[in-house]
Protein backbone atom coordinates (compact mmCIF):
# COMPACT_ATOMS: atom_id res chain seq x y z
CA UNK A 1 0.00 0.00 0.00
CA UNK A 2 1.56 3.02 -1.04
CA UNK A 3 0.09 6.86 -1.14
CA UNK A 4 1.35 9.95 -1.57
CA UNK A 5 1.05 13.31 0.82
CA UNK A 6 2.10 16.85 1.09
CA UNK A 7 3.12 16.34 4.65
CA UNK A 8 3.11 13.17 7.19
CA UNK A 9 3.34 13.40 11.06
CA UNK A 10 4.85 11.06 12.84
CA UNK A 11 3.34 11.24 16.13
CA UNK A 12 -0.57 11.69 16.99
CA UNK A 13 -0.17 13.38 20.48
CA UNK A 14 -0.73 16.64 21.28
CA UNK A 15 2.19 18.29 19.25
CA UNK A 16 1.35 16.04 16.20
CA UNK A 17 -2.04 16.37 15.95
CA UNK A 18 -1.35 20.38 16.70
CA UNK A 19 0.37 20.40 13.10
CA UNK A 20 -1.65 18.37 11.44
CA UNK A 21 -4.86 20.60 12.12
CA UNK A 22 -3.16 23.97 10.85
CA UNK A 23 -2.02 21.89 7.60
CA UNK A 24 -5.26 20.75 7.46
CA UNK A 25 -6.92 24.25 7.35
CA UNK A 26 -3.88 25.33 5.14
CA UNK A 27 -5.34 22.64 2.81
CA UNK A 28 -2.52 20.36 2.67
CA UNK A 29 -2.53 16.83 1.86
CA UNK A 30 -1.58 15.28 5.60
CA UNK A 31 -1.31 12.23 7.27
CA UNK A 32 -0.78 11.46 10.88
CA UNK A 33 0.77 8.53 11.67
CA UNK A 34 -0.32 7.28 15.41
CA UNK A 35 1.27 4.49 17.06
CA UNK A 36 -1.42 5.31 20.23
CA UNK A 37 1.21 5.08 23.18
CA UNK A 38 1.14 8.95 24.66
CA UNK A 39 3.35 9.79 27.46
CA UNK A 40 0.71 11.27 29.93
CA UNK A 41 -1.41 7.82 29.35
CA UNK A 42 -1.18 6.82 32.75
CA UNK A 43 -2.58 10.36 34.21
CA UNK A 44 -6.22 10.14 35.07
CA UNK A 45 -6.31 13.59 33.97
CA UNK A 46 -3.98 16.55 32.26
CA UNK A 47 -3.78 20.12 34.18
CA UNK A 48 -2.65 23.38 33.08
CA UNK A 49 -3.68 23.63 29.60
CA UNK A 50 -5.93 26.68 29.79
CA UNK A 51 -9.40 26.12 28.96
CA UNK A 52 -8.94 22.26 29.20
CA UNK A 53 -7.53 21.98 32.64
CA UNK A 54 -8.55 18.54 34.49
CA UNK A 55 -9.74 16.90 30.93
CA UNK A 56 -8.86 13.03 30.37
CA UNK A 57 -5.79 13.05 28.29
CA UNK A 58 -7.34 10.58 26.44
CA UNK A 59 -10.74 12.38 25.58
CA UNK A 60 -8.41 15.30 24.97
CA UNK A 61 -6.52 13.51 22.25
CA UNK A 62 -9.97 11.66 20.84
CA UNK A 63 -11.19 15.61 20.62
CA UNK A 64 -8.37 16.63 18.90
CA UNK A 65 -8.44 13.64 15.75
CA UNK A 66 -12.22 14.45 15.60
CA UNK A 67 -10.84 17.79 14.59
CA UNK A 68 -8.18 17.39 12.06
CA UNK A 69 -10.57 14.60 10.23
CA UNK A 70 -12.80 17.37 9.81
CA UNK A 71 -10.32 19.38 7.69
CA UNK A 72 -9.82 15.95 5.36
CA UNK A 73 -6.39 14.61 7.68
CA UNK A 74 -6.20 11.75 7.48
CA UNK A 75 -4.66 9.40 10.29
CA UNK A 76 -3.09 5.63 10.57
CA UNK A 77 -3.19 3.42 13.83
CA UNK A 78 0.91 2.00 13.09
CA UNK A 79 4.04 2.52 14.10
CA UNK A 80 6.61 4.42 11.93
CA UNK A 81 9.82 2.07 11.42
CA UNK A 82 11.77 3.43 8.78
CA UNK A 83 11.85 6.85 6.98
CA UNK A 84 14.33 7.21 3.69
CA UNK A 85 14.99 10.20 1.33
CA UNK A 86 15.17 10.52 -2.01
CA UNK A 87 18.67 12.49 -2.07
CA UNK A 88 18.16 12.93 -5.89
CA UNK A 89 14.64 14.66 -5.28
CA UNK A 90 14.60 18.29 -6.20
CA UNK A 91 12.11 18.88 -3.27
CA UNK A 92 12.50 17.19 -0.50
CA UNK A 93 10.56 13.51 -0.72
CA UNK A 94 10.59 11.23 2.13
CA UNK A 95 9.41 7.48 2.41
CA UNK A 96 7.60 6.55 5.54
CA UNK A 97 7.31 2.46 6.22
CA UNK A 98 5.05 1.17 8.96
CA UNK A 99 5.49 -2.04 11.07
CA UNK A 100 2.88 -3.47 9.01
CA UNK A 101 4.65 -3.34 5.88
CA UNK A 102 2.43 0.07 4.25
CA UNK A 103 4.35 2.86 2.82
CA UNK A 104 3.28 6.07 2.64
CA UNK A 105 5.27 8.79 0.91
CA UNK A 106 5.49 12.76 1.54
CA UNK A 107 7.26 16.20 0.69
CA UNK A 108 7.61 17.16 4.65
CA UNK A 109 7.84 14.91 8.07
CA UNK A 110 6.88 16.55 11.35
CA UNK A 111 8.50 14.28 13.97
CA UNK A 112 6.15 14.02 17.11
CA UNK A 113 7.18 10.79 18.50
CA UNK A 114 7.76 12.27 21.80
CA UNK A 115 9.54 10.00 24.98
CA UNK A 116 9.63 7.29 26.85
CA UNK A 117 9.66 7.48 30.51
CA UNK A 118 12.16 4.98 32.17
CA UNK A 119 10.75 4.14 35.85
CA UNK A 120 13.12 3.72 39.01
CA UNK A 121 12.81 0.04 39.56
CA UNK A 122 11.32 -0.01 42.77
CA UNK A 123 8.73 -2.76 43.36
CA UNK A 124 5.00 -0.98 43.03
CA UNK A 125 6.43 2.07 41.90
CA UNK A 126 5.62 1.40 38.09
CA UNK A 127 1.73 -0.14 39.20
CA UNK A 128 0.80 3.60 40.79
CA UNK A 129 3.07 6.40 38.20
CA UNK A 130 0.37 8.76 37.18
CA UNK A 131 -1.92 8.06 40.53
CA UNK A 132 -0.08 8.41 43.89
CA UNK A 133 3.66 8.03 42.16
CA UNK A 134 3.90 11.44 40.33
CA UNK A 135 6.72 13.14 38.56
CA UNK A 136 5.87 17.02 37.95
CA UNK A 137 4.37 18.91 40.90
CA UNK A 138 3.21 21.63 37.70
CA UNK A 139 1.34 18.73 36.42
CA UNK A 140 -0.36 16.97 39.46
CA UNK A 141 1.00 19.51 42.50
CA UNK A 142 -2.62 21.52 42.98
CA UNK A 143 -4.38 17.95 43.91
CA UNK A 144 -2.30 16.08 46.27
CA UNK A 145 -1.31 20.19 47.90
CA UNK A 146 -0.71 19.39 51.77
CA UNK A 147 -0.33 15.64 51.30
CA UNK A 148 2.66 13.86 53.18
CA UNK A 149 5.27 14.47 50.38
CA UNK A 150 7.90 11.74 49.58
CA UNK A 151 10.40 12.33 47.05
CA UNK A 152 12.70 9.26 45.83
CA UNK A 153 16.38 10.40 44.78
CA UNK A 154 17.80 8.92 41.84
CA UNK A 155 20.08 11.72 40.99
CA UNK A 156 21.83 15.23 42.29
CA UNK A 157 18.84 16.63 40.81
CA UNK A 158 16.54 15.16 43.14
CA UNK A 159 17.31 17.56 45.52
CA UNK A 160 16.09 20.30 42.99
CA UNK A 161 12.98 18.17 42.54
CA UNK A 162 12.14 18.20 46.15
CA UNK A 163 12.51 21.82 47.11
CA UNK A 164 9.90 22.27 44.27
CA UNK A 165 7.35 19.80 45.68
CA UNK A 166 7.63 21.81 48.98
CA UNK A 167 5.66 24.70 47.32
CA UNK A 168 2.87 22.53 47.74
CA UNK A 169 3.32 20.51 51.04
CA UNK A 170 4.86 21.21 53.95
CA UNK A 171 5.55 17.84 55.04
CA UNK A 172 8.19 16.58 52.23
CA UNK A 173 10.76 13.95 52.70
CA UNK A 174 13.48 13.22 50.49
CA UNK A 175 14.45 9.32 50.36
CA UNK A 176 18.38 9.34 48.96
CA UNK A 177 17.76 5.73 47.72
CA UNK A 178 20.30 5.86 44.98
CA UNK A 179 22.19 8.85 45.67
CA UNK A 180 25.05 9.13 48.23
CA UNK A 181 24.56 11.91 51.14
CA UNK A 182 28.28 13.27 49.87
CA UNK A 183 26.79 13.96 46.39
CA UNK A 184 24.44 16.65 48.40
CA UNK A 185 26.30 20.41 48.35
CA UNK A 186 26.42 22.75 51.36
CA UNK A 187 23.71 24.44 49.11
CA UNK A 188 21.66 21.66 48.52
CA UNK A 189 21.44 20.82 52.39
CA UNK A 190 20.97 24.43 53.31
CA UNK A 191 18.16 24.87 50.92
CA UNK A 192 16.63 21.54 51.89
CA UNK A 193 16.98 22.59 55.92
CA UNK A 194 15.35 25.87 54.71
CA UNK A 195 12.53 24.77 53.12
CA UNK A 196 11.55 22.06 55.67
CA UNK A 197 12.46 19.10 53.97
CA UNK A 198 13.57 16.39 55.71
CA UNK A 199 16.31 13.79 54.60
CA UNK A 200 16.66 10.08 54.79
CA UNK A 201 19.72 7.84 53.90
CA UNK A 202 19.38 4.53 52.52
CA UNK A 203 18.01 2.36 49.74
CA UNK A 204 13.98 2.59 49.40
CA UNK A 205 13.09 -1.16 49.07
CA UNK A 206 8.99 -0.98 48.20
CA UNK A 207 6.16 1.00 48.25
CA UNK A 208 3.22 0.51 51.31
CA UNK A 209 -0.27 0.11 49.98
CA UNK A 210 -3.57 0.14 51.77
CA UNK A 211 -6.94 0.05 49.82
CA UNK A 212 -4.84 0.87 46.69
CA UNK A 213 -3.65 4.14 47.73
CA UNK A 214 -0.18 4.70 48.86
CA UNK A 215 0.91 4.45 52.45
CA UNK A 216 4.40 5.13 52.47
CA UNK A 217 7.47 3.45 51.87
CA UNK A 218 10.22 1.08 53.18
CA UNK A 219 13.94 0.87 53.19
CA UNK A 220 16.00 -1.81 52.95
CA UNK A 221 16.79 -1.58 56.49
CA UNK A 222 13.28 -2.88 57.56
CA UNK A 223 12.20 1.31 58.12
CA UNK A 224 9.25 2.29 57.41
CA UNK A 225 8.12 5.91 56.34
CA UNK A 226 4.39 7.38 56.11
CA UNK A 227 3.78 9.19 52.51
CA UNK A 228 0.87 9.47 50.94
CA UNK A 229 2.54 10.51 47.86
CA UNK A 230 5.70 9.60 46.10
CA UNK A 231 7.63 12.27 43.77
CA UNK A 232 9.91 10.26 41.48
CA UNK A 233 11.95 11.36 38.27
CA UNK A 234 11.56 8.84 35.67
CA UNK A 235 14.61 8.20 33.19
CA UNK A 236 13.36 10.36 29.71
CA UNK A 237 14.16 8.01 26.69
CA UNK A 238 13.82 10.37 23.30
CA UNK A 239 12.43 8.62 20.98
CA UNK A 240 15.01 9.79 17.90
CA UNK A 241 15.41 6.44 16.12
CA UNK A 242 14.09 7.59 12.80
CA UNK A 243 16.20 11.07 13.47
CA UNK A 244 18.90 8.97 13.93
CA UNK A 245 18.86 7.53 11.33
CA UNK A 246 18.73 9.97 8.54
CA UNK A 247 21.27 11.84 9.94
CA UNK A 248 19.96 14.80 11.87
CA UNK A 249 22.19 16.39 14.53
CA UNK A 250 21.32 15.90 18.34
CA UNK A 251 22.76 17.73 20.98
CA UNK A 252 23.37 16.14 24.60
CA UNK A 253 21.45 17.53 27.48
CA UNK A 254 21.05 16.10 31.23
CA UNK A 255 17.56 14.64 29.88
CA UNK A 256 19.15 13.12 26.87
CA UNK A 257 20.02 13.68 23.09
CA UNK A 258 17.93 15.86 20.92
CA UNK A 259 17.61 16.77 17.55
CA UNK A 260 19.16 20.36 16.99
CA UNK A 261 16.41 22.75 15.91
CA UNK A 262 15.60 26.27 15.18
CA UNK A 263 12.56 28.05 16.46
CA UNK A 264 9.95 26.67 14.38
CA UNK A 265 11.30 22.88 15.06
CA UNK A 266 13.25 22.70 11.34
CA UNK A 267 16.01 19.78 11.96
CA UNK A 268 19.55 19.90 10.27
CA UNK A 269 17.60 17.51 7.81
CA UNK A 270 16.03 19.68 4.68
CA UNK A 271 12.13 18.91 4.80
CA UNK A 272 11.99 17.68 8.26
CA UNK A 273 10.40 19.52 11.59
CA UNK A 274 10.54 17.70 15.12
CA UNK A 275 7.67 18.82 17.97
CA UNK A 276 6.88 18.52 21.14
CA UNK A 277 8.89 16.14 23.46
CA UNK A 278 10.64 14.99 20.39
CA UNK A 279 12.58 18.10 20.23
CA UNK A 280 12.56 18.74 23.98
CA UNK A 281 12.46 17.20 27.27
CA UNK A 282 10.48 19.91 29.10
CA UNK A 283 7.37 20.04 26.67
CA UNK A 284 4.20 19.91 28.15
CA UNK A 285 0.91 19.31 26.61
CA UNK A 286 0.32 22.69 25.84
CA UNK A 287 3.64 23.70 25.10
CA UNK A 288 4.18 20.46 22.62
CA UNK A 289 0.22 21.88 20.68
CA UNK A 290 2.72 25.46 20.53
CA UNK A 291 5.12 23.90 18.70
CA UNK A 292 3.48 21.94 16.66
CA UNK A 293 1.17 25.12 15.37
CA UNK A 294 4.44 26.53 14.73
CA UNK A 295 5.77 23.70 12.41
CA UNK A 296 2.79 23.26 10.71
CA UNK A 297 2.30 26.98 9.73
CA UNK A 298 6.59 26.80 9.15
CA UNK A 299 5.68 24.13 6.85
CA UNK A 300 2.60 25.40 4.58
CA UNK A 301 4.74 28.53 4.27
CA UNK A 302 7.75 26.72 2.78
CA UNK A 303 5.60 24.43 0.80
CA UNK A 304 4.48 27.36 -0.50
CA UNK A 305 7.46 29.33 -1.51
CA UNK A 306 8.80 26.48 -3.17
CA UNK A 307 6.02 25.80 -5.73
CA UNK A 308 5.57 29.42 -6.43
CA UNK A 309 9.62 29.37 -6.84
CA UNK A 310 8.66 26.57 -9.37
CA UNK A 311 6.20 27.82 -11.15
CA UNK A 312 7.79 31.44 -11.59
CA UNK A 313 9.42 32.41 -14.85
CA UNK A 314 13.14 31.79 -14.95
């Protein structure tokens, strides 16, 4: 099966399907490709997005293909394995093969396969992430506020992680687990003394449950802690494979390599944009819709330019 497009998104989250609704007003021949895993999946709901705050990530994303199918986008349940160029195309022309063996082909990419979150593997940590196991206190901070605060340390950064969370409890514990007490600065333990948070040495073994909620934890001394929540920083995995390999240039941050992009999300790689957490770490929901608005409009504009550049007398 093989059909042709102006532009194909990789990615039907919130920064893909962002794009593919401005192309799809702009009247461009799009296709999303959706491979249905989103990030924020195991989040009963999605704060902070104004005018959608507390929806269902899921209804929010089953909203948002309802949309772009309106403006004639269409959109694929597969998962993108291999993209190749056509290096001897005079516009850029790109070949997009699903795990299912289809082929779809296109002028312009928008990369929106966002991240993978790599858990701490703590037993019954992974059962409760997006419930009582939480990562962003700007995501999920406003409805456990004044809630007996854990937060499990699985780098120096930790420390930064738990001086946020106290914005929003007062009772906030950070477990070092993972991370030796010398790795903690003067700073760090002058901050953490400030702000109230208390610190515990030692290895957190497993979570305490009651009635499916969280109870606390214990160490692998045999101590037990009450929490009622549990702050933990998952390991972010980009998801840069098909970047990868067609070449584009990644730069190395603390939360992993990214592709190297200018403001509107155009890679080193003529014809391609990256959104969302595919181009960044620190993308919400609402900043991953920004960018991909921005690559889509980036896009219709080139697209554009380069058939009127075509079509113009020599």
């Amino acid at each position: 099966m093989t059909q042709q497009y102006e532009v194909i998104v990789i990615g039907g989250g919130a920064a893909g399907l962002s794009a593919a609704l401005v192309l799809g007003r702009a009247r461009r021949r799009t296709l999303v490709v959706d491979a249905g895993e989103p990030r924020n999946a195991p989040a009963a709901h999605m704060q902070g997005y104004l005018s959608r705050d507390g929806m269902p990530p899921q209804e929010f994303l089953a909203v948002g293909r309802e949309e772009i199918a309106r403006y004639g986008v269409d959109l694929v349940r597969g998962r993108a394995v291999d993209v190749t160029r056509d290096e001897d195309a005079d516009d850029a022309a790109f070949a997009v093969t699903l795990a299912d063996g289809r082929t779809f082909h296109a002028r312009r990419l928008v990369v929106a396969t966002g991240l993978q979150d790599e858990l701490p593997p703590v037993p019954g940590l992974a059962e409760r992430f997006g419930r009582d196991v939480l990562h962003c206190p700007y995501c999920h901070g406003w409805e456990v506020r004044d809630q007996a605060f854990g937060v499990l340390a699985t780098t120096p950064m930790s420390v930064h992680q738990a001086l946020m969370v106290s914005q929003w409890s007062k009772d906030v514990t950070l477990f070092l687990h993972t991370v030796p007490e010398s790795d903690l600065s003067d700073d760090d333990l002058r901050r953490l003394a400030t702000a109230g948070v208390q610190v515990v040495p030692g290895e957190v073994a497993a979570l305490l449950t009651e009635d499916d909620r969280l109870t606390g934890v214990r160490l692998t001394d045999g101590t037990t802690h009450p929490r009622q929540v549990l702050f933990a920083a998952p390991r972010p995995l980009p998801q840069t494979a098909l970047l990868e390999h067609l070449g584009a240039d990644l730069h190395e941050t603390p939360f992993g390599a990214y592709p190297v992009v200018d403001a509107t999300g155009r890679t080193s790689i003529p014809g391609i944009w990256a959104a969302g957490n595919a181009m960044a770490f620190s993308e919400q929901v609402i900043n991953a819709a920004s960018s991909g608005y921005r690559a889509g409009a980036t896009i219709n504009g080139d697209l554009l330019m380069t058939d009127l550049d075509r079509q113009s007398p020599a």
